[in-house]
Protein backbone atom coordinates (compact mmCIF):
# COMPACT_ATOMS: atom_id res chain seq x y z
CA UNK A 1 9.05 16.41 11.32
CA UNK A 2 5.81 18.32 11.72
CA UNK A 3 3.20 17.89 13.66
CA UNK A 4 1.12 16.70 11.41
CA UNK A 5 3.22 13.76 10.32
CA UNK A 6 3.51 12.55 13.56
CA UNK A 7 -0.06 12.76 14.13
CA UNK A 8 -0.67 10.33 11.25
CA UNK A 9 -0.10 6.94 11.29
CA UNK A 10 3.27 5.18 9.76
CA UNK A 11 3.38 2.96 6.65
CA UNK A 12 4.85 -0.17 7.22
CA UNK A 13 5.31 -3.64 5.21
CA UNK A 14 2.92 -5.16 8.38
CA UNK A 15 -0.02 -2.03 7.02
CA UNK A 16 0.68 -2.92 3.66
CA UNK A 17 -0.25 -6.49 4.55
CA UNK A 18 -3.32 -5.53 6.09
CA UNK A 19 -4.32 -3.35 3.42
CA UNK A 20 -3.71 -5.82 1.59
CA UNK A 21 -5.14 -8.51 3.21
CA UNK A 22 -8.61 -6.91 3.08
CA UNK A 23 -10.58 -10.00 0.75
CA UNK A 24 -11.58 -6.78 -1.91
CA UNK A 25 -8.01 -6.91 -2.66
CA UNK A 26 -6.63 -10.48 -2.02
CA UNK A 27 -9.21 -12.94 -0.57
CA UNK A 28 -6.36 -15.47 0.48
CA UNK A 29 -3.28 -13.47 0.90
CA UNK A 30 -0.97 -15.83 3.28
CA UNK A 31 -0.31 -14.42 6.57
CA UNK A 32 3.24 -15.58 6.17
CA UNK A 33 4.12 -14.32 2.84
CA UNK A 34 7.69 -13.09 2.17
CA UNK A 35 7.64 -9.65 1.94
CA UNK A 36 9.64 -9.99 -1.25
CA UNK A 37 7.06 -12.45 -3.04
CA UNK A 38 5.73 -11.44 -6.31
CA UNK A 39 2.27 -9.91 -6.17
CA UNK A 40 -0.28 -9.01 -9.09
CA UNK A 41 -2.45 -6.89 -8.23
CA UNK A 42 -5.66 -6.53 -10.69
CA UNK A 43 -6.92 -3.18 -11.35
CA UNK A 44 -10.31 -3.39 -9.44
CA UNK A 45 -7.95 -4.31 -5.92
CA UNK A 46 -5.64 -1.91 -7.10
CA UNK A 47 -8.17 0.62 -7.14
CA UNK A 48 -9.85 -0.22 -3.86
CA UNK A 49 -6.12 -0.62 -1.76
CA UNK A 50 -5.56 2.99 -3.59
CA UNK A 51 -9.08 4.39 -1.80
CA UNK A 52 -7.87 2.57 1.26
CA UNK A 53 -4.46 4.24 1.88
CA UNK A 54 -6.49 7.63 1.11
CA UNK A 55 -8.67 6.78 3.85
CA UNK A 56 -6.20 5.44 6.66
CA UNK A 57 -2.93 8.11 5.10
CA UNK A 58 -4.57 10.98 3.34
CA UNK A 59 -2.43 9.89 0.42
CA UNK A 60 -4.47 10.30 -2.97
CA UNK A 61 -2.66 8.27 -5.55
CA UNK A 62 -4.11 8.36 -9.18
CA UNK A 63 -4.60 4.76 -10.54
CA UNK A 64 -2.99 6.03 -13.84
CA UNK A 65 0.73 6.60 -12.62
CA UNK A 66 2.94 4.53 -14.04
CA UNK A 67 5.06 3.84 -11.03
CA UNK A 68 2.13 1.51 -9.80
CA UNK A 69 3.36 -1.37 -12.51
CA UNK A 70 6.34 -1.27 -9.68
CA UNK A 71 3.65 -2.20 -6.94
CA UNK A 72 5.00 -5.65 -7.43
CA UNK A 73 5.49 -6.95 -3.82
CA UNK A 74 4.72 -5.69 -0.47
CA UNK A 75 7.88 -4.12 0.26
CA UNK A 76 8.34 -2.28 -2.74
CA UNK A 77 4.79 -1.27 -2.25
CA UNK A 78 6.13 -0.11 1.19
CA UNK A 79 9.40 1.46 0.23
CA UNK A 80 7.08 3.88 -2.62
CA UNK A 81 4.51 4.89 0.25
CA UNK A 82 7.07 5.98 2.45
CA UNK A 83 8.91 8.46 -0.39
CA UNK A 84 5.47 9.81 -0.74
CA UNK A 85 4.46 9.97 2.46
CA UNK A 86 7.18 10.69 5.24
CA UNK A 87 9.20 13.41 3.73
């Protein structure tokens, strides 16, 4: 581990959910949803969740890459982050 991968903050399904949970992306995303549970994700708060984890991560994800048709629930949201992220 570096030390600039310690210095930045960890992805985890409870950052997803507040990513996520920001009302650009979901207005009413339930604070107990499984994180499991089908999401959809249109492409304006897919857009604005991708600026967010370039902000908070550094992590610059093009909006055109066909792995985000996978970003289908918050943990498989998580589990792609993490590949990309934490080597």
């Amino acid at each position: 581990m570096t030390a600039e991968s310690e210095a930045r903050p960890r992805i985890t399904t409870d950052a997803v959910r507040e990513l996520l949970s920001d009302p650009k992306i979901f207005a009413d995303l339930p604070p107990g949803l499984d994180d499991d549970a089908e999401l959809a994700l249109d492409s304006l708060g897919l857009v604005w969740f991708l600026h967010q984890l370039e902000l908070r991560y550094g992590l610059e994800i093009e909006p055109a890459d066909a792995f985000l048709a996978e970003f289908t629930s918050i943990r498989r949201i998580t589990d792609y982050l993490v590949d990309v992220h934490e080597p």
